[in-house]
Protein backbone atom coordinates (compact mmCIF):
# COMPACT_ATOMS: atom_id res chain seq x y z
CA UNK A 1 -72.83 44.12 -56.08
CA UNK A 2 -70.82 46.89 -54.09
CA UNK A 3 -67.89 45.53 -53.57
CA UNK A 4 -64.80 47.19 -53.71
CA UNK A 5 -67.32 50.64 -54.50
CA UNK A 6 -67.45 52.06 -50.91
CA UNK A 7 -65.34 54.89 -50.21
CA UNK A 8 -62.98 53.39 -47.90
CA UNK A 9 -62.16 50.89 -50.52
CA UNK A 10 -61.80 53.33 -53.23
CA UNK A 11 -59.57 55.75 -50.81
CA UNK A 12 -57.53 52.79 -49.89
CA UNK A 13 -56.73 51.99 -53.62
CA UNK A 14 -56.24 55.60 -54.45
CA UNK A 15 -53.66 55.95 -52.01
CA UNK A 16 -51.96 52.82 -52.46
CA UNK A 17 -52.24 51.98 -56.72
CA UNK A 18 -52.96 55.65 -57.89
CA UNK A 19 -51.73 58.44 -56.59
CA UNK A 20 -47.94 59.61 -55.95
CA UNK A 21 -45.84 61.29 -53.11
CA UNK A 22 -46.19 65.01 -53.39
CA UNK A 23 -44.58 66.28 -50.01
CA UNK A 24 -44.31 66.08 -46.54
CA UNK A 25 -45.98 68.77 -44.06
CA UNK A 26 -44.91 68.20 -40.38
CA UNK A 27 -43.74 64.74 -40.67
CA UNK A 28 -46.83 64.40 -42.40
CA UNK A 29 -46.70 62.50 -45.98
CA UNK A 30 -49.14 64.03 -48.28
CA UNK A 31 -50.47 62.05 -51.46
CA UNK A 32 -52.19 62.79 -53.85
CA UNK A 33 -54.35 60.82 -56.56
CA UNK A 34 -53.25 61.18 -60.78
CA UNK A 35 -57.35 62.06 -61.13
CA UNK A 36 -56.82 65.32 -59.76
CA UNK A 37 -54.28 66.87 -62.16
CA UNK A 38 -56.18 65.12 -64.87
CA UNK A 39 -59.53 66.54 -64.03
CA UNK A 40 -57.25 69.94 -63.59
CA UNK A 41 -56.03 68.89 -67.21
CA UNK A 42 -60.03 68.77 -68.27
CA UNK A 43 -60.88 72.13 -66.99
CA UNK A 44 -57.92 73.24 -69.02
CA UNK A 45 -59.31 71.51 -72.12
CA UNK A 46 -62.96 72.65 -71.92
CA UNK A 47 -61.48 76.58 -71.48
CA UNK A 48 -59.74 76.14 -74.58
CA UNK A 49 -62.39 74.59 -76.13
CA UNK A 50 -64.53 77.11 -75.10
CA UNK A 51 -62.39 80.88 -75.72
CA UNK A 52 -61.57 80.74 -79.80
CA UNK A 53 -61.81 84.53 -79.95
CA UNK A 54 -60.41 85.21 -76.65
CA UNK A 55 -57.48 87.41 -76.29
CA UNK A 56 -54.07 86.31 -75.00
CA UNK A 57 -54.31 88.17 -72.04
CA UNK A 58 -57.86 87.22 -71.26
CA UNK A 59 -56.39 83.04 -72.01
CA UNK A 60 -53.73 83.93 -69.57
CA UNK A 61 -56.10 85.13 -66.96
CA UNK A 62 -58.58 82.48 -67.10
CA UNK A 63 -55.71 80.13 -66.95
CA UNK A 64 -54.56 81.42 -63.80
CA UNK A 65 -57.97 81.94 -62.68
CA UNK A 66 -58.17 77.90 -62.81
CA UNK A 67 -54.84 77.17 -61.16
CA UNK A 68 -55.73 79.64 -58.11
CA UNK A 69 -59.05 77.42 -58.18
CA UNK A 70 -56.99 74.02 -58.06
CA UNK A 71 -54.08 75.72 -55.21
CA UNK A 72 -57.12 77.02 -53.03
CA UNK A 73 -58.90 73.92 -53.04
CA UNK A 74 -56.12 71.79 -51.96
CA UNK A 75 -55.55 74.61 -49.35
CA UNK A 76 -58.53 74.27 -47.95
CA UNK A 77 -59.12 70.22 -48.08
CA UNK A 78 -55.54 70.19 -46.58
CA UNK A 79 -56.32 72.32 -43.39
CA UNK A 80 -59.51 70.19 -43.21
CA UNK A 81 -57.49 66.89 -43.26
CA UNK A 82 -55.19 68.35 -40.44
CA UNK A 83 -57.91 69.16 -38.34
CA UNK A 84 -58.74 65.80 -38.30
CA UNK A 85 -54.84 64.50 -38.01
CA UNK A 86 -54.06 66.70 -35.38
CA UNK A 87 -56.75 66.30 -33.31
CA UNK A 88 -55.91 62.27 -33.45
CA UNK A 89 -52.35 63.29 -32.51
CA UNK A 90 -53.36 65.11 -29.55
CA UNK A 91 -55.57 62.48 -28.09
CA UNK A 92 -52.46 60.44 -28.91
CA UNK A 93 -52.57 58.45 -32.22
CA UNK A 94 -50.37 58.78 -35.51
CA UNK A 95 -51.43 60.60 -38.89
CA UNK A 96 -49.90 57.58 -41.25
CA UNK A 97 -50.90 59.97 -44.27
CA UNK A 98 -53.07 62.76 -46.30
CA UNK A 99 -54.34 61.47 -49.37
CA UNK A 100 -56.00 64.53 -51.69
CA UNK A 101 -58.46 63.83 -54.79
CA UNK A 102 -61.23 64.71 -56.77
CA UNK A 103 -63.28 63.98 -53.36
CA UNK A 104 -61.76 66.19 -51.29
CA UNK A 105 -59.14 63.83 -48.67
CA UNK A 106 -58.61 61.88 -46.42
CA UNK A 107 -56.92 61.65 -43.65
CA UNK A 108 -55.61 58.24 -42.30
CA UNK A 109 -54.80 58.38 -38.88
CA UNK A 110 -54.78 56.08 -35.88
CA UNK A 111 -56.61 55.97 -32.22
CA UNK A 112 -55.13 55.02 -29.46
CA UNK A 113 -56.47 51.37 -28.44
CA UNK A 114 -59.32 51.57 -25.58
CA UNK A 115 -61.55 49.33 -23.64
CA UNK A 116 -63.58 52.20 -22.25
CA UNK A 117 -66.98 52.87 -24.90
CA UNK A 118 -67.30 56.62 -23.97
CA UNK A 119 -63.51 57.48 -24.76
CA UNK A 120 -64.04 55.98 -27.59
CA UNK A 121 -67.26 57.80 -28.56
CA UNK A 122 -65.59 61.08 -27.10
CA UNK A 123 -62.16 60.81 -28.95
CA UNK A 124 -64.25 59.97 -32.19
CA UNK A 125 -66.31 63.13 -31.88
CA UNK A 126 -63.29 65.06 -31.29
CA UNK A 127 -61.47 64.18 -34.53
CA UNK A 128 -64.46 64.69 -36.58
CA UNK A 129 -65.51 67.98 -35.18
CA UNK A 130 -62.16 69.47 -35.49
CA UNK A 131 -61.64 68.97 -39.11
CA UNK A 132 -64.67 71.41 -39.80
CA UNK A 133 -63.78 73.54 -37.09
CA UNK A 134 -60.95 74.71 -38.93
CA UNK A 135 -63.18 76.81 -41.38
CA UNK A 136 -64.12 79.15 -38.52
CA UNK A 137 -60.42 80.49 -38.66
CA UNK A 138 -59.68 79.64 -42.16
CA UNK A 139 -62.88 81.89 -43.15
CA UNK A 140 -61.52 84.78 -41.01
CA UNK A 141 -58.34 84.50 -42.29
CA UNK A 142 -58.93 85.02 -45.65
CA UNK A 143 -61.41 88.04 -44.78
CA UNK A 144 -58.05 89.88 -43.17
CA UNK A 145 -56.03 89.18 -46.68
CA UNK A 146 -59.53 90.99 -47.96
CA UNK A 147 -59.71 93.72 -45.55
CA UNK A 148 -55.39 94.37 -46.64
CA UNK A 149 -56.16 94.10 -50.54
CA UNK A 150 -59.87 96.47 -50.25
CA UNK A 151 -57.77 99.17 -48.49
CA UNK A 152 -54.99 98.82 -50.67
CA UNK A 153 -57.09 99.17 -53.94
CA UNK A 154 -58.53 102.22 -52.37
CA UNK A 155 -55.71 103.80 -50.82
CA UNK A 156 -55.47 106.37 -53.75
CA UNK A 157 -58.95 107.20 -53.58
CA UNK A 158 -62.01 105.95 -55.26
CA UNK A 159 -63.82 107.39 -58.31
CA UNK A 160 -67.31 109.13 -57.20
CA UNK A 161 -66.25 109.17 -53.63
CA UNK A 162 -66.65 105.74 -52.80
CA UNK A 163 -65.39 102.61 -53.38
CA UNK A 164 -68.64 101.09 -54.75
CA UNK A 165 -67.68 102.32 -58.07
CA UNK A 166 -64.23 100.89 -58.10
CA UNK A 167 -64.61 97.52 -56.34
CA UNK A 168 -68.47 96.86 -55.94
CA UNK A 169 -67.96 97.05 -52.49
CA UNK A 170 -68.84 99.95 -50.26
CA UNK A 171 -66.32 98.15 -47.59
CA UNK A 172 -64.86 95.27 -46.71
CA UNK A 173 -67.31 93.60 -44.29
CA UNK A 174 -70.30 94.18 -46.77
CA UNK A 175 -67.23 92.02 -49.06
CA UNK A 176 -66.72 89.85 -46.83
CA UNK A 177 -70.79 89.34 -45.97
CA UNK A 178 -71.34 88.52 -49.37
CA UNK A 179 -69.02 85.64 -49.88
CA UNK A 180 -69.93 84.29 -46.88
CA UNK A 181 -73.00 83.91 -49.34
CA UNK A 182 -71.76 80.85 -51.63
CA UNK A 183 -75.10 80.32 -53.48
CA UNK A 184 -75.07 84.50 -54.50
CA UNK A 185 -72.38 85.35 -56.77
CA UNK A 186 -69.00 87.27 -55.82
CA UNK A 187 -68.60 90.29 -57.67
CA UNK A 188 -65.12 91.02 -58.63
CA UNK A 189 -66.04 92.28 -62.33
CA UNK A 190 -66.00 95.53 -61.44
CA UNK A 191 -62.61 95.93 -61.02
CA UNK A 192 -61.93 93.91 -64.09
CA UNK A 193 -63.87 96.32 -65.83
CA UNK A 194 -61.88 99.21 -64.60
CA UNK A 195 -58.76 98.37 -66.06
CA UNK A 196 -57.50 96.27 -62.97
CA UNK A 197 -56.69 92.87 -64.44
CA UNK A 198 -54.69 91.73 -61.83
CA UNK A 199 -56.30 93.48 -59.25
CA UNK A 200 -59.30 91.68 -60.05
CA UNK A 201 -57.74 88.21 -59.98
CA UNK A 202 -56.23 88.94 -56.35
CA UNK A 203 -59.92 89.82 -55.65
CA UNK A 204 -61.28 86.75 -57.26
CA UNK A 205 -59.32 84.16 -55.54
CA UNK A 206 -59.76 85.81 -51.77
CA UNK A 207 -63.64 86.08 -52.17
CA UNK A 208 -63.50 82.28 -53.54
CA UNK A 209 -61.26 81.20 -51.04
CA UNK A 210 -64.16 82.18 -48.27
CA UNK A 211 -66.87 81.12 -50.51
CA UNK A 212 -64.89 77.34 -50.70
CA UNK A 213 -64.72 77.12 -46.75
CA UNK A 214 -68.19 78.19 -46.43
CA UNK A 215 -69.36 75.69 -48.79
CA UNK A 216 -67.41 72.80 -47.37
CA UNK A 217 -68.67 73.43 -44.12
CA UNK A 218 -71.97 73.22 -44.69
CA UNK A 219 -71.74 70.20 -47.29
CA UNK A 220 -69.71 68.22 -44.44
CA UNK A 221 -71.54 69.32 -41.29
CA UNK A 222 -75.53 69.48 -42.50
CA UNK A 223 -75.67 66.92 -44.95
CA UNK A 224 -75.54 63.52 -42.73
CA UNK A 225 -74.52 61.33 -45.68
CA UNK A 226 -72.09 58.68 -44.81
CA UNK A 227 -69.13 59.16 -45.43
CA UNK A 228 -70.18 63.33 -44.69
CA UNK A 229 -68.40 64.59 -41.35
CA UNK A 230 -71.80 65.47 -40.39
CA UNK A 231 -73.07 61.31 -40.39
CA UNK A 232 -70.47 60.63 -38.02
CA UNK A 233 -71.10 64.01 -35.90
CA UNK A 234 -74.74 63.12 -35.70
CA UNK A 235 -74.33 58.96 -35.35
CA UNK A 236 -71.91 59.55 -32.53
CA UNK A 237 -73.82 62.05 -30.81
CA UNK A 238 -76.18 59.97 -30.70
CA UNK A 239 -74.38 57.42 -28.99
CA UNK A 240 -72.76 59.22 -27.00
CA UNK A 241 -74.70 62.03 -25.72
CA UNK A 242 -78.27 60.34 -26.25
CA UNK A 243 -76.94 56.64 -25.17
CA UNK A 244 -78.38 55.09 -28.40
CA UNK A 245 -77.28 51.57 -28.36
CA UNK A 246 -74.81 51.41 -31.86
CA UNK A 247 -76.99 49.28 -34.15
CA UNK A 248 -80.04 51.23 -33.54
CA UNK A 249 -77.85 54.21 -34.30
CA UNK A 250 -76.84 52.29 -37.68
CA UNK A 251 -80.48 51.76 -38.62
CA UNK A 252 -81.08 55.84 -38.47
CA UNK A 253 -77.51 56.46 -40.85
CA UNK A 254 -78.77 54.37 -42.98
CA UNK A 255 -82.61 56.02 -42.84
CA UNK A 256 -81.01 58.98 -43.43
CA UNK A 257 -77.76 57.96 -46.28
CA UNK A 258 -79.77 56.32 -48.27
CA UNK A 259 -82.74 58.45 -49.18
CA UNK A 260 -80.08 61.55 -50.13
CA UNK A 261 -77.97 59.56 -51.65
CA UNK A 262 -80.98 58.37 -53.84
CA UNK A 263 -81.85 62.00 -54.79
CA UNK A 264 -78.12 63.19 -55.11
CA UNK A 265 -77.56 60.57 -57.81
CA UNK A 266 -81.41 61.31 -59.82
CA UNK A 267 -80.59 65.22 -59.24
CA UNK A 268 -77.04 64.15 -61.11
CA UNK A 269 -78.63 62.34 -64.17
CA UNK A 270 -80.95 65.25 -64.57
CA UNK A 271 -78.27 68.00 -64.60
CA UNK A 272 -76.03 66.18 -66.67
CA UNK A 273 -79.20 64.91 -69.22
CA UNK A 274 -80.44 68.15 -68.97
CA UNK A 275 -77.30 70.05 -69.73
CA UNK A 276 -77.38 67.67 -72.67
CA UNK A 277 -80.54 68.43 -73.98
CA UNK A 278 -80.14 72.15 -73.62
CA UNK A 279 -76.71 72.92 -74.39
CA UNK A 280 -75.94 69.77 -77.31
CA UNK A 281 -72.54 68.19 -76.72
CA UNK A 282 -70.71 70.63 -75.44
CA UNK A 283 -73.01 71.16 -72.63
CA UNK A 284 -72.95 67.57 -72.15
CA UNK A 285 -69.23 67.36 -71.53
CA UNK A 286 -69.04 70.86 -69.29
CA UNK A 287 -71.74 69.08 -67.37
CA UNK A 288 -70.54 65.30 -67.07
CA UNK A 289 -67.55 67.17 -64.89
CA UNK A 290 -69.00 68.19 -62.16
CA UNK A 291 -72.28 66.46 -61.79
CA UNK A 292 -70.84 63.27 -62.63
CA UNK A 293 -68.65 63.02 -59.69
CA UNK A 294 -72.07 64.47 -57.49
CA UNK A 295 -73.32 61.10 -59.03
CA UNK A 296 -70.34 58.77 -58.36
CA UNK A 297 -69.89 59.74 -54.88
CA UNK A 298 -73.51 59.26 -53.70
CA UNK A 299 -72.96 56.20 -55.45
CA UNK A 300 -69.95 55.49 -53.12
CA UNK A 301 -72.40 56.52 -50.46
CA UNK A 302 -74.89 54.54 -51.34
CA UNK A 303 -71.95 51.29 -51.54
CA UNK A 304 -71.28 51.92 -47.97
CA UNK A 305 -74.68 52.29 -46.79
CA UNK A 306 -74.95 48.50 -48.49
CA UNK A 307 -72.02 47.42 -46.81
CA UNK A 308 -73.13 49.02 -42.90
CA UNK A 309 -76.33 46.84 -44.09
CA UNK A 310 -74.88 43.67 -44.47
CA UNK A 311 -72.37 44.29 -41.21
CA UNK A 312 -75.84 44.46 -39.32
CA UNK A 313 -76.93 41.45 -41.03
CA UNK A 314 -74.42 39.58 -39.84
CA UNK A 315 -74.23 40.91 -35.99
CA UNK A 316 -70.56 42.47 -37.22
CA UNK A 317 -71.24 45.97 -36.99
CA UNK A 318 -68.49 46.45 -34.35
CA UNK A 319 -65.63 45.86 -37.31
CA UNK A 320 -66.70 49.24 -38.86
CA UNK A 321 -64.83 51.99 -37.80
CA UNK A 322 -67.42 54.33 -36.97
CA UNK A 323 -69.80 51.84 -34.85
CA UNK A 324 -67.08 49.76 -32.80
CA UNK A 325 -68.61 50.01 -29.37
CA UNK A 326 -71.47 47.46 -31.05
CA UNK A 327 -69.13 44.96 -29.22
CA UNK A 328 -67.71 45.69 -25.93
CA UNK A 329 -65.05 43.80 -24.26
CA UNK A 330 -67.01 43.44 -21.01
CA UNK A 331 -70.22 43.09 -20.64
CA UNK A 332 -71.79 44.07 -16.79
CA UNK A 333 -74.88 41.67 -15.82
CA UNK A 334 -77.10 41.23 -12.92
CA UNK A 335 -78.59 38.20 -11.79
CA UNK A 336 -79.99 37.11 -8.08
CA UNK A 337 -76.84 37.41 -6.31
CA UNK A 338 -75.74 40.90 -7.92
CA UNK A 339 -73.79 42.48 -10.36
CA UNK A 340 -71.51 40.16 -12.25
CA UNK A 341 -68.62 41.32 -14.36
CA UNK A 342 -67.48 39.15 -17.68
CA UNK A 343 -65.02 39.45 -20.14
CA UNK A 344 -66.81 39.58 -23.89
CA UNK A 345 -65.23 36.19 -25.91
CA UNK A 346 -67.88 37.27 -28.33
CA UNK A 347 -67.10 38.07 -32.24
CA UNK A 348 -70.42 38.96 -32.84
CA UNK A 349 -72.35 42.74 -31.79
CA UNK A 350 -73.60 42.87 -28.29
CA UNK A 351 -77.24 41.94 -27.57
CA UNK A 352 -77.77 44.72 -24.63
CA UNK A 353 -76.55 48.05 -24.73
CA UNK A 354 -72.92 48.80 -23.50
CA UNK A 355 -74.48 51.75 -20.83
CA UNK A 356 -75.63 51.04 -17.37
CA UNK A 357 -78.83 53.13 -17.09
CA UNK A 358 -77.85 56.17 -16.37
CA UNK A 359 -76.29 57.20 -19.70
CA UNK A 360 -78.68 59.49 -21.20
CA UNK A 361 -81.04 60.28 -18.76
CA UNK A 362 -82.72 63.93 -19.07
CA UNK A 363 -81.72 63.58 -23.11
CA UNK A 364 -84.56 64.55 -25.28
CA UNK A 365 -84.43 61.40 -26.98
CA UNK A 366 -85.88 59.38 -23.62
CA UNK A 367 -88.03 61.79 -23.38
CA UNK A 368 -89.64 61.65 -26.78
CA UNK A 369 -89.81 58.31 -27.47
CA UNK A 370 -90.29 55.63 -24.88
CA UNK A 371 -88.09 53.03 -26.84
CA UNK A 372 -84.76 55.18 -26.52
CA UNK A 373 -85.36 55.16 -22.55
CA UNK A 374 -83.07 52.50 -20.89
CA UNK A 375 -84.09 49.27 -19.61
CA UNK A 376 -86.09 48.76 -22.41
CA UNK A 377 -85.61 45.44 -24.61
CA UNK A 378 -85.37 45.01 -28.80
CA UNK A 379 -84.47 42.30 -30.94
CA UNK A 380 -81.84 39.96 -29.58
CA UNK A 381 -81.69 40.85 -26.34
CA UNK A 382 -81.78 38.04 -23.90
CA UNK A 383 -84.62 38.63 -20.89
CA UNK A 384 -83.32 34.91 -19.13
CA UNK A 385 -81.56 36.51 -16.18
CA UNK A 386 -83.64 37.29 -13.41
CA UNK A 387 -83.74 41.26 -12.00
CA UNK A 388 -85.24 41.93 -9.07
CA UNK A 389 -88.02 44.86 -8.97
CA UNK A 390 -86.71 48.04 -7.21
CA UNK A 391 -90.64 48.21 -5.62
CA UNK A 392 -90.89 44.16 -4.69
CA UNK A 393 -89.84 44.55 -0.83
CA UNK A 394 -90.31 41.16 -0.10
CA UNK A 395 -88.21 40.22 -3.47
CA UNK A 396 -85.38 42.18 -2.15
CA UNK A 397 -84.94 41.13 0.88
CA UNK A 398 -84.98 37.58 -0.45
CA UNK A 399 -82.02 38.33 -2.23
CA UNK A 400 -80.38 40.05 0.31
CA UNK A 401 -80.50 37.08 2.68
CA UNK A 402 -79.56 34.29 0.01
CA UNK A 403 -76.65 36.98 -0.45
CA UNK A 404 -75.25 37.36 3.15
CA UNK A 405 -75.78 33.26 3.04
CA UNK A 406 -73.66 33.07 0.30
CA UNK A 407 -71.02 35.76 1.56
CA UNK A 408 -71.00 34.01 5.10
CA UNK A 409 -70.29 30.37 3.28
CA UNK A 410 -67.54 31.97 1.14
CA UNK A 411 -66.01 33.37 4.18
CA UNK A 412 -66.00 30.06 6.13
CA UNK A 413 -64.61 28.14 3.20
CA UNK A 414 -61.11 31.24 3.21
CA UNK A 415 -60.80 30.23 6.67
CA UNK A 416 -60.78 26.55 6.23
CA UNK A 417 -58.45 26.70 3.40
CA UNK A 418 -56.21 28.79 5.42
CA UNK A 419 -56.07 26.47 8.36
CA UNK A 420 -53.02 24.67 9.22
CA UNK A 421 -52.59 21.07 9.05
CA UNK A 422 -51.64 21.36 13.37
CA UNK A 423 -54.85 23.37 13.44
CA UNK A 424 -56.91 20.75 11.81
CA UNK A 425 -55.35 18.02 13.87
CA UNK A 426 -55.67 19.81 17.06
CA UNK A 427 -59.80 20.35 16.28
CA UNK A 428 -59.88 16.57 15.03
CA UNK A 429 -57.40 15.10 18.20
CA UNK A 430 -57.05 17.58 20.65
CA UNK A 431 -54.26 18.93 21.73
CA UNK A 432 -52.59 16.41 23.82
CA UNK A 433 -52.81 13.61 20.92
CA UNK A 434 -49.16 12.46 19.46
């Protein structure tokens, strides 16, 4: 009933069917979908449907108002996506393109091919964590272009002695501190009540600019909602810091997707219904914006979830991107005569996890919960091949005999095999014999 919903699929057909070239940054093609100037087009519409006694100076600074909106967003989502990118090309894979719309972006990039679980796991956690990582300089960035424009407003002095009167600000780290703040408003009023139009939009789009990179950081970090940076930061952390084996690491994305999801989408209807009831048709349509696309991508989140479900379901989970060490190409076993190596011909998810059993030890999660701890079996696994005990002595030793049996007959079969045909004629004949 998902199909074709998820967010990969949707990105995919975005990229390919509806969106168009824009530029290229670094070799970099960026795309971006026809939804985002048309929902830029919308905001337009409801502002004009919404100023009939404005002024034309007011329209004209509203307008812009909008537009430094739109150009900071894309800013922002575009340093995101090249965290990401870059970070891929460092651990040496490709960015094949950026594609930007009313979600944010994406950025599709390649790995470099690897047999080894825990470079996979590491490189993984490296591209994620890098695209929010860039909002700890973007952030700081933007609070220099504050700290130029605050002393340049108040270069000339301030009425009353202080700037408080002219900006709202007493300086520009108590600024700076409060758009760090996105839930608490930014005050840039004040200056657009003194007379300083311009000033004030200058003001505006700095203190939003901060405000945007504070907010995306915390939406993509601490909300663990596949496709969220944060469900992949705290899935593969789990695998590979805490050694969780990748389905069981599946089963707690999904415990934890599909619940907020859920609530995102009810929390949707009731803002937009709401906004309805209260504020009659034209609340309706302000409304529907925003909190509609809240709705559609937990909906998107909730299509994936589905589909991570049915990969499970099937014993496929290693053909997501995310959970690919579910299959491993070898697979390390131990049975009486040792440790035996094997090459995986498997299509389906491994039954025993890819770590030997020290992956993991000390982590809290062994320590909590006895089923995390290593060694221990779930569903699937096979318990045919014999292990002997570390504390059966006599067990031990049993093997270790039938073993130096075994290595002794393999070493007398190389030496036959190696014998020459005069050799074996001399032991059958002698050495005089014609």
């Amino acid at each position: 009933m998902f199909r074709g919903l998820s967010l990969g699929a949707q990105g995919q057909r975005q990229s390919q069917d509806q969106a168009f070239h824009l530029c290229s940054i670094c070799g970099t093609r960026i795309r971006m979908s026809w939804f985002l100037p048309l929902f830029f087009g919308y905001q337009l519409m409801n502002l004009l449907r919404s100023g009939d006694r404005w002024t034309w100076a007011f329209w004209t600074w509203k307008i812009l108002q909008i537009t430094a909106d739109e150009i900071v967003l894309v800013i922002t989502v575009l340093c995101h996506e090249f965290g990401h990118g870059n970070m891929a090309r460092y651990l040496g894979g490709q960015i094949d393109h950026i594609l930007l719309w009313v979600f944010g972006g994406i950025c599709f990039s390649t790995r470099v091919p690897s047999t080894d679980t825990r470079k996979i796991l590491k490189d993984e956690l490296l591209v994620v964590s890098a695209g929010p990582a860039t909002h700890f300089f973007q952030a700081p960035f933007w609070g220099l272009i504050m700290w130029a424009l605050f002393a340049m407003f108040t270069a000339g002095g301030a009425p009353g002695g202080s700037a408080i009167y002219l900006i709202g600000y007493e300086s520009p780290w108590r600024a700076f501190v409060a758009a760090l703040t996105p839930l608490s408003p930014f005050n840039y009023d004040t200056l657009y009540i003194n007379g300083w139009r311009w000033a004030a939009l200058l003001w505006y789009i700095v203190g939003r600019a901060v405000q945007l990179n504070v907010l995306l950081f915390l939406f993509n970090v601490f909300v663990p909602m596949y496709p969220m940076d944060g469900s992949k930061l705290l899935v593969c952390s789990l695998m590979y810091c805490g050694g969780l084996p990748a389905r069981r690491a599946a089963y707690v994305l999904l415990g934890i997707t599909v619940p907020l999801a859920s609530l995102m989408i009810l929390g949707a209807l009731y803002l937009v219904f709401g906004g309805a009831v209260s504020g009659g048709t034209r609340g309706f349509g302000e409304a529907s914006a925003s909190y509609g696309l809240m709705g559609f991508m937990a909906l998107m989140s909730l299509a994936e979830a589905y589909r991570i479900h049915n990969l499970l379901k099937e014993r496929r989970l290693h053909t997501h991107p995310v959970f690919q060490t579910a299959r491993t190409w070898g697979r390390t076993e131990r049975d009486a005569f040792g440790v035996v190596h094997r090459i995986n011909n498997s299509d389906l998810d491994d039954d025993t996890p890819p770590f030997g059993s020290s992956m993991g030890n000390g982590c809290c999660l062994y320590q909590l919960c006895p089923c995390f701890r290593p060694g221990q079996r779930w569903v699937g696994q096979s318990a045919s091949a014999p292990i002997a005990e570390p504390g059966n002595v006599a067990s031990a030793a049993a093997v270790r005999a039938q073993r130096s049996a075994m290595l002794i007959q393999v070493d007398g079969d190389r030496e036959t095999r190696h014998a020459s045909v005069r050799q074996l004629q001399e032991q059958r004949f002698g050495t005089g014999a014609v």
